[in-house]
ModelCIF file with pLDDT and N, C-alpha, C, O atoms, coordinates in Angstrom:
data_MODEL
#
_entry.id   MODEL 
#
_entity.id                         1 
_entity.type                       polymer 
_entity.pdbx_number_of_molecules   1 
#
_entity_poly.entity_id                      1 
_entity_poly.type                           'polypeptide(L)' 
_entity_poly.nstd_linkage                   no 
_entity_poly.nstd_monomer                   no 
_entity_poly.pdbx_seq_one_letter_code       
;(UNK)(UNK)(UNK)(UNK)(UNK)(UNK)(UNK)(UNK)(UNK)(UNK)(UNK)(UNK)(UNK)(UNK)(UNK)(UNK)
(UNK)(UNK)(UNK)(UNK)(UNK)(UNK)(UNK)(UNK)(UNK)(UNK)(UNK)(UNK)(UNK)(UNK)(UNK)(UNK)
(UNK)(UNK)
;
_entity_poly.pdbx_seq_one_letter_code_can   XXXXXXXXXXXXXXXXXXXXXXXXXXXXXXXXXX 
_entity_poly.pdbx_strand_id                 A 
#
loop_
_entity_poly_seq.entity_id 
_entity_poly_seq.num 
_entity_poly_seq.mon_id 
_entity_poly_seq.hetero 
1 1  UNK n 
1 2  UNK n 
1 3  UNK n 
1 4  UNK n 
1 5  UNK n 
1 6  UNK n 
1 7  UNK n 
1 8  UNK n 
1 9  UNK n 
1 10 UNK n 
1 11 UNK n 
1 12 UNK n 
1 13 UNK n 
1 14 UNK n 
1 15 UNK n 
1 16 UNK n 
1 17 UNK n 
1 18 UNK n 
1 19 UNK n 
1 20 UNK n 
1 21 UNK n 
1 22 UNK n 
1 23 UNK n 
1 24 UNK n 
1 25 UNK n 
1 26 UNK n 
1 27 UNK n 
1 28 UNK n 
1 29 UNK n 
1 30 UNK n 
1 31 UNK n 
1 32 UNK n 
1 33 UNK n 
1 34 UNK n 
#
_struct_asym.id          A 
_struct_asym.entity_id   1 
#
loop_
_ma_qa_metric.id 
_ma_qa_metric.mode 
_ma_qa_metric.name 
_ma_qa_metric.software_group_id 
_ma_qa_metric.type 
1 global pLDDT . pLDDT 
2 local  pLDDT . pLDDT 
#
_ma_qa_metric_global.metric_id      1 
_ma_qa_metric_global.metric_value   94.32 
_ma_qa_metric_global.model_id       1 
_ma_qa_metric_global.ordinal_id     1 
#
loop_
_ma_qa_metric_local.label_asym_id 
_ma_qa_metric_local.label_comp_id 
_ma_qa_metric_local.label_seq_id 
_ma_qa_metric_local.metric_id 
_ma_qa_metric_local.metric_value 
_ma_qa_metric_local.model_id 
_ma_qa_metric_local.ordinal_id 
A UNK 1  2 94.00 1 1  
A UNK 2  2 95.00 1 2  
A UNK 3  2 95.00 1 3  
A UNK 4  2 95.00 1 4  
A UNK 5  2 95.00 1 5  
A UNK 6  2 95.00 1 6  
A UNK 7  2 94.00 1 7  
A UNK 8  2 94.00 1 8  
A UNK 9  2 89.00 1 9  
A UNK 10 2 89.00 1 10 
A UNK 11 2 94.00 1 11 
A UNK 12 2 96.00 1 12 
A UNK 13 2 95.00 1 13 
A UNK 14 2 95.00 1 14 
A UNK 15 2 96.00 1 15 
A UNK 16 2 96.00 1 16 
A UNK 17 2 95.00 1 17 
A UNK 18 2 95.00 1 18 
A UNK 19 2 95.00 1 19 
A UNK 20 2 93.00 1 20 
A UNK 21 2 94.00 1 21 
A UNK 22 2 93.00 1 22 
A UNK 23 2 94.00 1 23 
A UNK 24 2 94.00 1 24 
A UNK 25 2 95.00 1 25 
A UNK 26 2 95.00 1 26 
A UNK 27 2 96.00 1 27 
A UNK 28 2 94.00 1 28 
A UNK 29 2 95.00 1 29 
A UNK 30 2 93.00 1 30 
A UNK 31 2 91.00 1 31 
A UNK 32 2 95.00 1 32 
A UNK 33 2 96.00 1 33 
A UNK 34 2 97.00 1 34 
#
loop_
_atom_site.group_PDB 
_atom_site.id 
_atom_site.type_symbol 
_atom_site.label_atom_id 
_atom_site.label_alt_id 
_atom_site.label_comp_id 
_atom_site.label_asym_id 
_atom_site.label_entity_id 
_atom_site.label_seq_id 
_atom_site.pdbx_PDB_ins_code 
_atom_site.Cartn_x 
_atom_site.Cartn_y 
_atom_site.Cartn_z 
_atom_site.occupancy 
_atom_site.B_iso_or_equiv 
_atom_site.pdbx_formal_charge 
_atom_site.auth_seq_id 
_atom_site.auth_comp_id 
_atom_site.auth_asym_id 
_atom_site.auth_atom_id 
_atom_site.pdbx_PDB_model_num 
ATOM 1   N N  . UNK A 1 1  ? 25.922 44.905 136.589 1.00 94.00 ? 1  UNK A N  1 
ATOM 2   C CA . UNK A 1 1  ? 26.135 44.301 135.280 1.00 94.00 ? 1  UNK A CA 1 
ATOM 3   C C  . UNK A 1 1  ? 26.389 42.796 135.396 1.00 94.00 ? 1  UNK A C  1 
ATOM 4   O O  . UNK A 1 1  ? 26.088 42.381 134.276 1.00 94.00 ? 1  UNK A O  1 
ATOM 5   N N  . UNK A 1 2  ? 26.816 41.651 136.206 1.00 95.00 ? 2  UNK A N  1 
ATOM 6   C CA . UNK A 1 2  ? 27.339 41.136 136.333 1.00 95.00 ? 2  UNK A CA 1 
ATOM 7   C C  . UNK A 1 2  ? 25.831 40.033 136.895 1.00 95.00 ? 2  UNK A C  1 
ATOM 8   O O  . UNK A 1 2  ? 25.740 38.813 136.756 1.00 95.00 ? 2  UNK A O  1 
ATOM 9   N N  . UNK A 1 3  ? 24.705 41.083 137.596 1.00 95.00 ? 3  UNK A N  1 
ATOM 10  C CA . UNK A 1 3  ? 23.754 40.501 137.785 1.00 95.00 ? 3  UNK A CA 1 
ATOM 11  C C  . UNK A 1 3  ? 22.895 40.558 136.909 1.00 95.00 ? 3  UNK A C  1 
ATOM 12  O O  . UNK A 1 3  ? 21.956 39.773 137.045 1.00 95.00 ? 3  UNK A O  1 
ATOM 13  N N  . UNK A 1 4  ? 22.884 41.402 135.808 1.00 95.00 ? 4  UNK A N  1 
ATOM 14  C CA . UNK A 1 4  ? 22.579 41.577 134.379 1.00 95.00 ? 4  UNK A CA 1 
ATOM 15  C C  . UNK A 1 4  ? 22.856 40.106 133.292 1.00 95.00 ? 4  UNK A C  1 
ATOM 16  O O  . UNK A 1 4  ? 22.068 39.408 132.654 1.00 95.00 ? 4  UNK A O  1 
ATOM 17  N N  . UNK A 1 5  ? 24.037 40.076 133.427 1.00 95.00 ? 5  UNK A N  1 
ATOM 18  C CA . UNK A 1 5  ? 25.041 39.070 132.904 1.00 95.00 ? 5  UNK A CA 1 
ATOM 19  C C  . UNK A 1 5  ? 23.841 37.988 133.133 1.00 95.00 ? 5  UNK A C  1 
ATOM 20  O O  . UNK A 1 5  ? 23.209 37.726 132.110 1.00 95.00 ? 5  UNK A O  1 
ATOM 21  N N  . UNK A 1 6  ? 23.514 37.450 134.098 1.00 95.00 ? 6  UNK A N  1 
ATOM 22  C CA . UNK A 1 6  ? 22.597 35.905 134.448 1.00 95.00 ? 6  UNK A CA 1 
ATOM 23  C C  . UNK A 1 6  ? 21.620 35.948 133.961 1.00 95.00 ? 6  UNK A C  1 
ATOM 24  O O  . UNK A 1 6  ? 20.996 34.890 133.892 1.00 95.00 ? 6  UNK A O  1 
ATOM 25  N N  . UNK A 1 7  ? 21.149 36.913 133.515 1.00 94.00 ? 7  UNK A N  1 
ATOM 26  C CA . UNK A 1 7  ? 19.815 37.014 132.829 1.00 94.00 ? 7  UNK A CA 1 
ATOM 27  C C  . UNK A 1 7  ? 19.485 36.854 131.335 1.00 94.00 ? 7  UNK A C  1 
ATOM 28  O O  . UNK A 1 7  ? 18.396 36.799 130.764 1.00 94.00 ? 7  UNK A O  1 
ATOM 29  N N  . UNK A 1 8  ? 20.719 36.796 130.878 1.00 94.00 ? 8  UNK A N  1 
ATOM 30  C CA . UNK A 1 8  ? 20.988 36.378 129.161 1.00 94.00 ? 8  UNK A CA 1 
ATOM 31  C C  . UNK A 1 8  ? 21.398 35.296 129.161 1.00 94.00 ? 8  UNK A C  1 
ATOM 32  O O  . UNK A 1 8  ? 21.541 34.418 130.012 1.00 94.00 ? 8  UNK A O  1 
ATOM 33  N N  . UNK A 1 9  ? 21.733 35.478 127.343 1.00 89.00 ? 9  UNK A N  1 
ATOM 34  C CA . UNK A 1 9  ? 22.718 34.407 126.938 1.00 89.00 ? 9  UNK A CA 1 
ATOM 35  C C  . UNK A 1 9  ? 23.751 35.261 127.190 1.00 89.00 ? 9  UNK A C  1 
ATOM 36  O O  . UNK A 1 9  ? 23.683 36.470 127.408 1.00 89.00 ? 9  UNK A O  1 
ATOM 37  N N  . UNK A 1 10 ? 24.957 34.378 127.138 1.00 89.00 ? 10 UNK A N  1 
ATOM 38  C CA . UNK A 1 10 ? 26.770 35.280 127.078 1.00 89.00 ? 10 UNK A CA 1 
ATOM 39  C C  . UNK A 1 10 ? 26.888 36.382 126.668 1.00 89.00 ? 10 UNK A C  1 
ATOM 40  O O  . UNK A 1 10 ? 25.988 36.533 125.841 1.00 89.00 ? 10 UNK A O  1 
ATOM 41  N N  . UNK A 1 11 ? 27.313 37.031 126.727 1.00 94.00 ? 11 UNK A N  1 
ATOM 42  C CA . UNK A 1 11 ? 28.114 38.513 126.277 1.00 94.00 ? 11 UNK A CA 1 
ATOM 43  C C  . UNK A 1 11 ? 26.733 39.233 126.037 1.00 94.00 ? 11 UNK A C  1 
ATOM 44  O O  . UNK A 1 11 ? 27.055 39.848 125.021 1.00 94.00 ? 11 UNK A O  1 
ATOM 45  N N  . UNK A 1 12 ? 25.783 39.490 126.198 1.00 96.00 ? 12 UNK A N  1 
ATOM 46  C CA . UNK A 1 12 ? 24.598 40.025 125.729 1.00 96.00 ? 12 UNK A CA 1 
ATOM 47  C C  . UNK A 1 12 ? 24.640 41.363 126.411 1.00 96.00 ? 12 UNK A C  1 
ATOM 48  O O  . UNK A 1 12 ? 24.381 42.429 125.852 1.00 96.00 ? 12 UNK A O  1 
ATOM 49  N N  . UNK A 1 13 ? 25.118 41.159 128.131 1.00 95.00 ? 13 UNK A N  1 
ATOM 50  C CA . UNK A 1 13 ? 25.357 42.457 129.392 1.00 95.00 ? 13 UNK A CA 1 
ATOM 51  C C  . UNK A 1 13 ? 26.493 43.002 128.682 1.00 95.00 ? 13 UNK A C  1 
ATOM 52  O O  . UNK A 1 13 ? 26.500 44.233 128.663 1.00 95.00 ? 13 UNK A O  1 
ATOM 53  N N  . UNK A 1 14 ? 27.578 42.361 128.019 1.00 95.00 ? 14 UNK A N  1 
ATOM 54  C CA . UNK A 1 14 ? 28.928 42.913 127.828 1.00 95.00 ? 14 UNK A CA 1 
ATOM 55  C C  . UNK A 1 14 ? 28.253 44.063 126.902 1.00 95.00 ? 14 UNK A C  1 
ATOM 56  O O  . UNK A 1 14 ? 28.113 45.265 127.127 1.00 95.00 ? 14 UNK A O  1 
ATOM 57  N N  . UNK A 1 15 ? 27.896 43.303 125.821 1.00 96.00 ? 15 UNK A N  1 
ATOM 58  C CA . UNK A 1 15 ? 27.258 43.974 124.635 1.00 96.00 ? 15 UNK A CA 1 
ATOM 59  C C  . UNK A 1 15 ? 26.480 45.144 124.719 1.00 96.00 ? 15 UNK A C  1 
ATOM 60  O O  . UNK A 1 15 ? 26.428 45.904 123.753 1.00 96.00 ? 15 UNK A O  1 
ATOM 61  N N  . UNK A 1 16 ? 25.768 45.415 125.931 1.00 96.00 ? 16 UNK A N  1 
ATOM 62  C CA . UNK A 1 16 ? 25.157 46.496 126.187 1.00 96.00 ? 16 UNK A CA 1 
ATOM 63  C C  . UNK A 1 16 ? 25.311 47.735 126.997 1.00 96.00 ? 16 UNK A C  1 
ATOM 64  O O  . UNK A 1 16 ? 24.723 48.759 127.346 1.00 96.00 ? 16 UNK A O  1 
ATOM 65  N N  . UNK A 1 17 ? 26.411 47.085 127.100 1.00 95.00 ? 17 UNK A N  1 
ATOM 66  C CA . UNK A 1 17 ? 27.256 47.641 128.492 1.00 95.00 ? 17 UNK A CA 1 
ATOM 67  C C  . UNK A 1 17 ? 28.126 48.425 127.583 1.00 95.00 ? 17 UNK A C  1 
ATOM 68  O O  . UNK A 1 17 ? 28.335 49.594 127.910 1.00 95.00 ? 17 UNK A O  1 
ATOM 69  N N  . UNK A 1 18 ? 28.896 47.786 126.035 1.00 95.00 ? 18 UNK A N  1 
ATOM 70  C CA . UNK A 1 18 ? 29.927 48.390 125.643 1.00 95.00 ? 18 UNK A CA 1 
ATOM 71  C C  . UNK A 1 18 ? 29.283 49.512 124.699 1.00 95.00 ? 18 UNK A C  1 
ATOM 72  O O  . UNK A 1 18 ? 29.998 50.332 124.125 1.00 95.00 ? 18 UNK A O  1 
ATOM 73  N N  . UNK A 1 19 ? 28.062 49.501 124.589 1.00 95.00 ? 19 UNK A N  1 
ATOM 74  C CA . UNK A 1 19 ? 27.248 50.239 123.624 1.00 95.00 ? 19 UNK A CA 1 
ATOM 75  C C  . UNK A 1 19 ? 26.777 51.190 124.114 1.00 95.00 ? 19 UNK A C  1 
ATOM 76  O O  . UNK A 1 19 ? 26.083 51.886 123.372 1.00 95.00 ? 19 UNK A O  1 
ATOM 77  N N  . UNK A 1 20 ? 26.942 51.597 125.479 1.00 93.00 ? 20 UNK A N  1 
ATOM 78  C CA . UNK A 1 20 ? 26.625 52.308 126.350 1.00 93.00 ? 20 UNK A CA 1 
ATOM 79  C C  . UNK A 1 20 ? 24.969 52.570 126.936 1.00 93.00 ? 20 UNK A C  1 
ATOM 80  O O  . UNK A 1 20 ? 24.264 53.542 127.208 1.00 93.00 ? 20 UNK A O  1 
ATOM 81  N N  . UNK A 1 21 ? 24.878 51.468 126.938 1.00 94.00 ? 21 UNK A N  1 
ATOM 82  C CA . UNK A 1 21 ? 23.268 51.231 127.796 1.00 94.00 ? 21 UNK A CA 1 
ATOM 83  C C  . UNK A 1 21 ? 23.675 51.240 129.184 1.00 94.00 ? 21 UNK A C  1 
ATOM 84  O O  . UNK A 1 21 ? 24.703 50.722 129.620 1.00 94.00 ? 21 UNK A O  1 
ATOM 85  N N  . UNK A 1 22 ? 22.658 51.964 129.953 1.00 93.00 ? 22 UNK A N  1 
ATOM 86  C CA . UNK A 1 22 ? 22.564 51.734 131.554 1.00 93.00 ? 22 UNK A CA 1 
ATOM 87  C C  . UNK A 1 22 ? 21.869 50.664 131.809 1.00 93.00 ? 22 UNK A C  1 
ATOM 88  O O  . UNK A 1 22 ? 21.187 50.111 130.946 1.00 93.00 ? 22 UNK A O  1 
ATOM 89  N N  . UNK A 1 23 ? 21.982 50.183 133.235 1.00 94.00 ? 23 UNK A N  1 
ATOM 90  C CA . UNK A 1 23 ? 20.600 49.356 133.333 1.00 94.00 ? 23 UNK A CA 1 
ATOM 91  C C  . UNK A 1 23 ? 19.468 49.626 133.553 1.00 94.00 ? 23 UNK A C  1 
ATOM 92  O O  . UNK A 1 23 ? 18.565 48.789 133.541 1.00 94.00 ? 23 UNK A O  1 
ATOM 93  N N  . UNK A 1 24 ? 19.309 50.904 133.806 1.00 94.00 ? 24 UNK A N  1 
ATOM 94  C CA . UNK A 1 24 ? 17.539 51.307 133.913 1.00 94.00 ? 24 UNK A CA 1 
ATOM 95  C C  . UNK A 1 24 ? 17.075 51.420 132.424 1.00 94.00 ? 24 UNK A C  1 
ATOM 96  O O  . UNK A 1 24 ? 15.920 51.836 132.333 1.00 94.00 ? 24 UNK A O  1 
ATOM 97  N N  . UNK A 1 25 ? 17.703 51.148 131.218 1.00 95.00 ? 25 UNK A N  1 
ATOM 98  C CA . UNK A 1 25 ? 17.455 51.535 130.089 1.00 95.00 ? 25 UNK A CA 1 
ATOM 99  C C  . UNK A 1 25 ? 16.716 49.832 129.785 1.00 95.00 ? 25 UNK A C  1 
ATOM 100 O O  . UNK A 1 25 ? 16.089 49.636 128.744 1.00 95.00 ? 25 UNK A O  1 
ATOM 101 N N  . UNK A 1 26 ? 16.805 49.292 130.291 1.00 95.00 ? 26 UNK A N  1 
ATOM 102 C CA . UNK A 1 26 ? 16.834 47.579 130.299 1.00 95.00 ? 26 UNK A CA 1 
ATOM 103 C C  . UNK A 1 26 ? 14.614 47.907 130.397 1.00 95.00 ? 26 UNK A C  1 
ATOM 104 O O  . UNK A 1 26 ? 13.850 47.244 129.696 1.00 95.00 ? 26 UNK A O  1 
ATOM 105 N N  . UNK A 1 27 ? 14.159 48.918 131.310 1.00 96.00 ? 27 UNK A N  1 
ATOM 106 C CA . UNK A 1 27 ? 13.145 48.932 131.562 1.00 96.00 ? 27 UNK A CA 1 
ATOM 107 C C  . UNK A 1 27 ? 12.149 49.945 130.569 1.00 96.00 ? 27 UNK A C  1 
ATOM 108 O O  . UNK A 1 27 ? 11.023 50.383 130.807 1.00 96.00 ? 27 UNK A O  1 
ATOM 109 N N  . UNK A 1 28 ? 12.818 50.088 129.652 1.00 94.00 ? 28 UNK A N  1 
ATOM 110 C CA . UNK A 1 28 ? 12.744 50.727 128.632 1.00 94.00 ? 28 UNK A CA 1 
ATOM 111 C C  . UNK A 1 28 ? 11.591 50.195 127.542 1.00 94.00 ? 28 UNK A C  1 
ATOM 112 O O  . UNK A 1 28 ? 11.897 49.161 126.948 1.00 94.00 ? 28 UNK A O  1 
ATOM 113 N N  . UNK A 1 29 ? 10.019 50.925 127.148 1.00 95.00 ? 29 UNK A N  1 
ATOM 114 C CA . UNK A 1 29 ? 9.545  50.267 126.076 1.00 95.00 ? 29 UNK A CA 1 
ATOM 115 C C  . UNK A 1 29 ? 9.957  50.716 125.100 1.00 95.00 ? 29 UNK A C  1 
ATOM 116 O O  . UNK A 1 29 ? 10.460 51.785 124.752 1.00 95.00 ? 29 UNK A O  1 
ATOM 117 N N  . UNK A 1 30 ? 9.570  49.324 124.434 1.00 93.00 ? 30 UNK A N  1 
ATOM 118 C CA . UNK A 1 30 ? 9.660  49.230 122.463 1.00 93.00 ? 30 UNK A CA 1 
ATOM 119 C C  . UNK A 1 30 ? 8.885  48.708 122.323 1.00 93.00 ? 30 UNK A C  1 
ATOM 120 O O  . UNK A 1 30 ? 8.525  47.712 122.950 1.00 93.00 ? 30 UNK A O  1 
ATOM 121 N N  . UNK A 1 31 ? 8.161  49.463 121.056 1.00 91.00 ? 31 UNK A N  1 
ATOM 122 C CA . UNK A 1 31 ? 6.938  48.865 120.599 1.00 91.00 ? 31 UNK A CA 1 
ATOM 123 C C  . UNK A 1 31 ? 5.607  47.876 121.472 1.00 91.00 ? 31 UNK A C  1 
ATOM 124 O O  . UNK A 1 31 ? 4.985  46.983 120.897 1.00 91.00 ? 31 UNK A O  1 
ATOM 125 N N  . UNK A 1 32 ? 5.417  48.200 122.661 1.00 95.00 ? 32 UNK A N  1 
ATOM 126 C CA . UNK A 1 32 ? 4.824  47.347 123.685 1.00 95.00 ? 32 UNK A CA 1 
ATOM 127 C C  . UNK A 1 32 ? 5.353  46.471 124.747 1.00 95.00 ? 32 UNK A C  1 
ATOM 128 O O  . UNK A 1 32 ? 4.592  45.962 125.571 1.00 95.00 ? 32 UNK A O  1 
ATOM 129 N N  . UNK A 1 33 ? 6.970  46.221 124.765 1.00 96.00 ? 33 UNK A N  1 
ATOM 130 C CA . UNK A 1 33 ? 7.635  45.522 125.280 1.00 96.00 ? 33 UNK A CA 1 
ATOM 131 C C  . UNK A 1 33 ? 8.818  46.385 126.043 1.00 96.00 ? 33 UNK A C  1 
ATOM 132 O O  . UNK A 1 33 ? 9.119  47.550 125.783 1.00 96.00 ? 33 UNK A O  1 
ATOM 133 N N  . UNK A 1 34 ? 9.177  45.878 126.644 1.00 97.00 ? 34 UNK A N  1 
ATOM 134 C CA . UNK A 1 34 ? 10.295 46.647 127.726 1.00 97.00 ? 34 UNK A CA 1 
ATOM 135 C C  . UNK A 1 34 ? 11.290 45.622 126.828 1.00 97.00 ? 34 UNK A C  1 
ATOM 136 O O  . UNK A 1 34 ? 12.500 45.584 127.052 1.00 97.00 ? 34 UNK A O  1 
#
């Protein structure tokens, strides 16, 4: 998460983290896009 964290803006990892996303969910499509 923390290497998650560098890849946004601020709190974006917190945010997904507290919402209960994993990080393999990160590789996840929507609508054509991961």
């Amino acid at each position: 998460w923390a290497e998650i964290a560098g890849w946004y803006r601020p709190g974006i990892a917190a945010q997904l983290r507290l919402n209960g996303c994993a990080p393999d969910m990160l590789n996840h499509v929507i609508n054509g896009k991961t």
